[in-house]
Protein backbone atom coordinates (compact mmCIF):
# COMPACT_ATOMS: atom_id res chain seq x y z
CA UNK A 1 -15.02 -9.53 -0.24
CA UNK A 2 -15.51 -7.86 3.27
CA UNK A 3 -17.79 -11.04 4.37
CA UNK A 4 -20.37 -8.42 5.49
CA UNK A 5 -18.17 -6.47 7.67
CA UNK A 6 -17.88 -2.53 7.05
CA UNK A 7 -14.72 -1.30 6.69
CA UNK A 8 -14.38 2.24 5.54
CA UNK A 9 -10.89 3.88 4.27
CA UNK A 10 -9.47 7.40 5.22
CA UNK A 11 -6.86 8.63 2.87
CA UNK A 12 -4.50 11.04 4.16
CA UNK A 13 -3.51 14.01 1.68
CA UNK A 14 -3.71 16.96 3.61
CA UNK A 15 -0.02 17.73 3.95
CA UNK A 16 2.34 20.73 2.94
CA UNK A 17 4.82 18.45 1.70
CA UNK A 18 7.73 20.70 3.24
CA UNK A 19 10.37 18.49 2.13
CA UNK A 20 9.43 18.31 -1.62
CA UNK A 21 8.60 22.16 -2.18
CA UNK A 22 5.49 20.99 -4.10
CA UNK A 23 2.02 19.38 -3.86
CA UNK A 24 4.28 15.93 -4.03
CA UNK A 25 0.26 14.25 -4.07
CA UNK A 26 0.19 15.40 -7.03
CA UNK A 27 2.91 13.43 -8.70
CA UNK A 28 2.48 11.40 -11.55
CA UNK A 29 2.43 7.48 -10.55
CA UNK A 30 1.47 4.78 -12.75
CA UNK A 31 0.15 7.65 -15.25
CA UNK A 32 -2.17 9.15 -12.44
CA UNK A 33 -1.77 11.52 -9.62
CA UNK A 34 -0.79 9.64 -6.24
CA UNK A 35 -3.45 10.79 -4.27
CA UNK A 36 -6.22 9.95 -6.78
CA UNK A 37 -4.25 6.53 -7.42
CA UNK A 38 -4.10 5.67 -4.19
CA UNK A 39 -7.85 6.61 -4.03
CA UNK A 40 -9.18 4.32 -7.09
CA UNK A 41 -7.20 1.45 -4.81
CA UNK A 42 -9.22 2.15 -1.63
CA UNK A 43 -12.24 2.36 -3.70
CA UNK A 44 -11.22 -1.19 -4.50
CA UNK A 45 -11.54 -2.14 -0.94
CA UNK A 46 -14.61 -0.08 0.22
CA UNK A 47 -16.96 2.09 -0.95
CA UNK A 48 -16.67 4.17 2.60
CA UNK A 49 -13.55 5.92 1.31
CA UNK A 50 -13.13 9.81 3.07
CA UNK A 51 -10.01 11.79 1.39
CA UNK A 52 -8.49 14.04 4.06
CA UNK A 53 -7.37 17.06 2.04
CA UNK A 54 -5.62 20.50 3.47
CA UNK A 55 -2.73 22.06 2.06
CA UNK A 56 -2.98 22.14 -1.95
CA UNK A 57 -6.71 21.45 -0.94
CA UNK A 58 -7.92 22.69 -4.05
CA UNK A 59 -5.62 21.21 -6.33
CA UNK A 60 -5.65 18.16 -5.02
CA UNK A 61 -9.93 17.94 -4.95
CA UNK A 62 -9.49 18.65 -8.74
CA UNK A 63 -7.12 15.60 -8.90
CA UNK A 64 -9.87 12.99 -7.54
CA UNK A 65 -13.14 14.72 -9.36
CA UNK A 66 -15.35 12.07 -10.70
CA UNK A 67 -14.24 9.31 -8.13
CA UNK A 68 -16.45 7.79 -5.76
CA UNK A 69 -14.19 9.12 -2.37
CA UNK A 70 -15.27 11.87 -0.18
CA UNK A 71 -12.88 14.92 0.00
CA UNK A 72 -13.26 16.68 3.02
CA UNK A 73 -11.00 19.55 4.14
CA UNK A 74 -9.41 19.77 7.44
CA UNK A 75 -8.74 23.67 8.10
CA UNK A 76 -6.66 22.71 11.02
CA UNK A 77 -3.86 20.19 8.46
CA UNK A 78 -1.12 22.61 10.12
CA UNK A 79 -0.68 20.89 13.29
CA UNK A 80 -0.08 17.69 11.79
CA UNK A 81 -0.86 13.87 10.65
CA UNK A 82 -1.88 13.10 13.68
CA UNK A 83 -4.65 16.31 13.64
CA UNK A 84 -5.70 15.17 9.93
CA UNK A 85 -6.02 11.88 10.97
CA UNK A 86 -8.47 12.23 13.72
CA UNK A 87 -10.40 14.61 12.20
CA UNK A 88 -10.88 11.79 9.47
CA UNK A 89 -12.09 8.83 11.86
CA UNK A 90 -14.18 11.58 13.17
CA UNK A 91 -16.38 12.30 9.90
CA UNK A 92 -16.29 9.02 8.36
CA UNK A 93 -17.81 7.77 11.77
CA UNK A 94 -20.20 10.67 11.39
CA UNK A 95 -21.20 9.68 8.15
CA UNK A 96 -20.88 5.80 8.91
CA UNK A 97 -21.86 5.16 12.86
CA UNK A 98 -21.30 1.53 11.93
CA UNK A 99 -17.97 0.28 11.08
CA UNK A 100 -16.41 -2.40 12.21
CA UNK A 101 -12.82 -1.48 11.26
CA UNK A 102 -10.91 1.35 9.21
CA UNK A 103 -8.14 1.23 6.96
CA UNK A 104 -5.63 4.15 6.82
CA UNK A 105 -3.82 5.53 3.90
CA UNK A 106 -1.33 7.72 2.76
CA UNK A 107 -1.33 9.63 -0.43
CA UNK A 108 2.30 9.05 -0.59
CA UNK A 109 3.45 5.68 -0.86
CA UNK A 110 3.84 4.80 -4.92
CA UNK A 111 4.56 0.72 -4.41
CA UNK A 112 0.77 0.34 -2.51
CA UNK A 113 -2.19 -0.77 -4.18
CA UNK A 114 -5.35 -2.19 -3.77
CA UNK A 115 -3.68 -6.05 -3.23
CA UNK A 116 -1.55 -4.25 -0.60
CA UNK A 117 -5.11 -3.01 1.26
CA UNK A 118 -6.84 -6.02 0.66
CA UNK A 119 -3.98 -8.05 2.32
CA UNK A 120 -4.69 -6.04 5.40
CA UNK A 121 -8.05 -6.61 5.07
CA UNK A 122 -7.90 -10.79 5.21
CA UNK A 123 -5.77 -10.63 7.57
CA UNK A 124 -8.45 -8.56 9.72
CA UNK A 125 -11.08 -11.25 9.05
CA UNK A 126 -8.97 -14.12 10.33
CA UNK A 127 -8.33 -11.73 13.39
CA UNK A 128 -10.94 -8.73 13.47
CA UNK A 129 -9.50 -8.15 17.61
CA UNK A 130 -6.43 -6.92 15.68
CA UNK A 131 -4.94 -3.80 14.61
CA UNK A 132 -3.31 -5.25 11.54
CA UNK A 133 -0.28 -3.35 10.10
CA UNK A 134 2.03 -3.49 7.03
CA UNK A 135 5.62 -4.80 8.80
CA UNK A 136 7.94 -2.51 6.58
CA UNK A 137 11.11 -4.79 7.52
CA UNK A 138 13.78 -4.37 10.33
CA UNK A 139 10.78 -4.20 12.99
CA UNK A 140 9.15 -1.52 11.77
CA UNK A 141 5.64 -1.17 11.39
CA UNK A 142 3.35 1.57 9.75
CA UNK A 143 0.89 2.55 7.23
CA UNK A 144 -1.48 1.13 5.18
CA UNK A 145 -2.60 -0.34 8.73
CA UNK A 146 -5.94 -1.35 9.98
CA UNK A 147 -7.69 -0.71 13.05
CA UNK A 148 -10.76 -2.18 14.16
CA UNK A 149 -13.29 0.08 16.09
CA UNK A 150 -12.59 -0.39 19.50
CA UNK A 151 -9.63 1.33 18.38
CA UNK A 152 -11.48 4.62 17.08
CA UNK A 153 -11.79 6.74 20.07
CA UNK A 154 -8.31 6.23 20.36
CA UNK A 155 -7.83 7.50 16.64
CA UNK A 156 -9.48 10.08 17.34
CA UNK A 157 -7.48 11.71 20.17
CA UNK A 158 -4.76 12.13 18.25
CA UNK A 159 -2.91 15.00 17.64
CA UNK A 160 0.18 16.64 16.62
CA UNK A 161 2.50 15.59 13.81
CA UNK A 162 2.56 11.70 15.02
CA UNK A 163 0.13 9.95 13.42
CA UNK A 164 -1.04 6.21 13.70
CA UNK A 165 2.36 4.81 14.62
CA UNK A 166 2.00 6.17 18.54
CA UNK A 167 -1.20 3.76 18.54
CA UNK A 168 0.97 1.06 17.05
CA UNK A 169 3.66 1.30 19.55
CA UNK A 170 1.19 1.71 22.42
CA UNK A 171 -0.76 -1.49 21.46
CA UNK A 172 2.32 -3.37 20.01
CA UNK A 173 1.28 -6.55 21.84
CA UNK A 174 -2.10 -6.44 19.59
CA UNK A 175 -0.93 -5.55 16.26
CA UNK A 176 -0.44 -8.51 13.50
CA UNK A 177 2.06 -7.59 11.12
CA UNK A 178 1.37 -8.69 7.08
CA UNK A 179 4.94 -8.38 5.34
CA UNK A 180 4.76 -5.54 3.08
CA UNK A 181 8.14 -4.33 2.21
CA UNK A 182 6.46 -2.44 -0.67
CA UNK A 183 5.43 0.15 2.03
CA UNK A 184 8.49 1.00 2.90
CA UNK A 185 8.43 3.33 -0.69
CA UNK A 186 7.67 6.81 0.34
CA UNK A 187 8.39 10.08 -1.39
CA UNK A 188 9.39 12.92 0.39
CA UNK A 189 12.01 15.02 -2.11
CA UNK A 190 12.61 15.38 -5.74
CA UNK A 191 15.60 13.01 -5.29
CA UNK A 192 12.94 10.27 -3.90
CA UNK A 193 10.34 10.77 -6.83
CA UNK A 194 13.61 10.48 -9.49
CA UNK A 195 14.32 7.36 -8.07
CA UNK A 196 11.38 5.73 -8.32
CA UNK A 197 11.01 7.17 -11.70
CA UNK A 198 14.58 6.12 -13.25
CA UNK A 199 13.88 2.40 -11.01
CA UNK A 200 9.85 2.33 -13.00
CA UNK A 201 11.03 3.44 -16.40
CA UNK A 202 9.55 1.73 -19.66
């Protein structure tokens, strides 16, 4: 599907979830945990798929045992998305010196599956110079986005709460938007996970 490119995934589900006042990764979507939902869909994409895990570590390890994903725990998820983020460009390129692109996740984003990621992914192979990036609506851009590897260093210098978005901004003039409005769908309170609930029901 890749055409013989390697593309590897990093999955971001590392955070406190502040907001919700619960390991909101842990939610049931589509009859499944997010995070290990959102997992099986990378899988889809890659088999180079590293889970970046921190607060709610353990519980949410227990949540993806017997998929094919790496879970790897970043000690230092406290200081942020950006912080979790870097530190997983840095081990999947450990584990993976040759990649031509990576795809970046979040655990919390219920309307994004694997025809979401793939989407991103054609859209890399018809421009692999790209950052590619799902265009939310009203000229926003975010996650799932793609970057390709002249890109990583970059990645991996991040730090703080901001994650890939700074990069976005930064290179705007390079990034190629797919239409995803799906991606829009986060859940960050109780409120957000009832509404997506009552709006899914039967």
């Amino acid at each position: 599907m890749n055409r013989g490119r390697a593309i590897g995934v990093v999955l971001l589900a590392a955070g406190e979830a502040s907001r919700y006042g619960a390991a909101k990764q842990l939610l049931v979507v589509d009859g499944e945990p997010m995070a290990r939902r959102m997992a099986r869909a990378a899988l889809a994409v890659s088999p180079w798929v590293t889970v970046v895990i921190g607060a709610h570590g353990e519980a949410v390890a227990h949540a993806l045992h017997g998929l094919a994903a790496e879970t790897v725990l970043h000690a230092r998820w406290p200081d942020g998305m950006g912080s979790s983020l870097a530190f997983g460009v840095r081990h999947m390129r450990r584990r993976r010196a040759a990649l031509d692109a990576i795809v970046i996740c979040l655990a919390d984003q219920p309307a994004i599956g694997a025809t979401h990621l793939r989407a991103l992914v054609a859209a890399s192979e018809a421009a692999p110079a790209s950052i590619v990036a799902s265009a939310h609506g009203d000229g926003v851009q975010g996650a799932p986005c793609l970057f390709p590897a002249r890109f990583f260093d970059e990645l991996e210098a991040l730090d703080g709460p901001e994650g890939a978005r700074r990069l976005l901004l930064r290179h705007a003039g390079e990034v190629h938007g797919v239409p995803m409005p799906e991606a829009r769908i986060d859940i960050d309170t109780p409120h957000d996970y009832r509404r997506w609930q009552a709006a899914h029901a039967g």
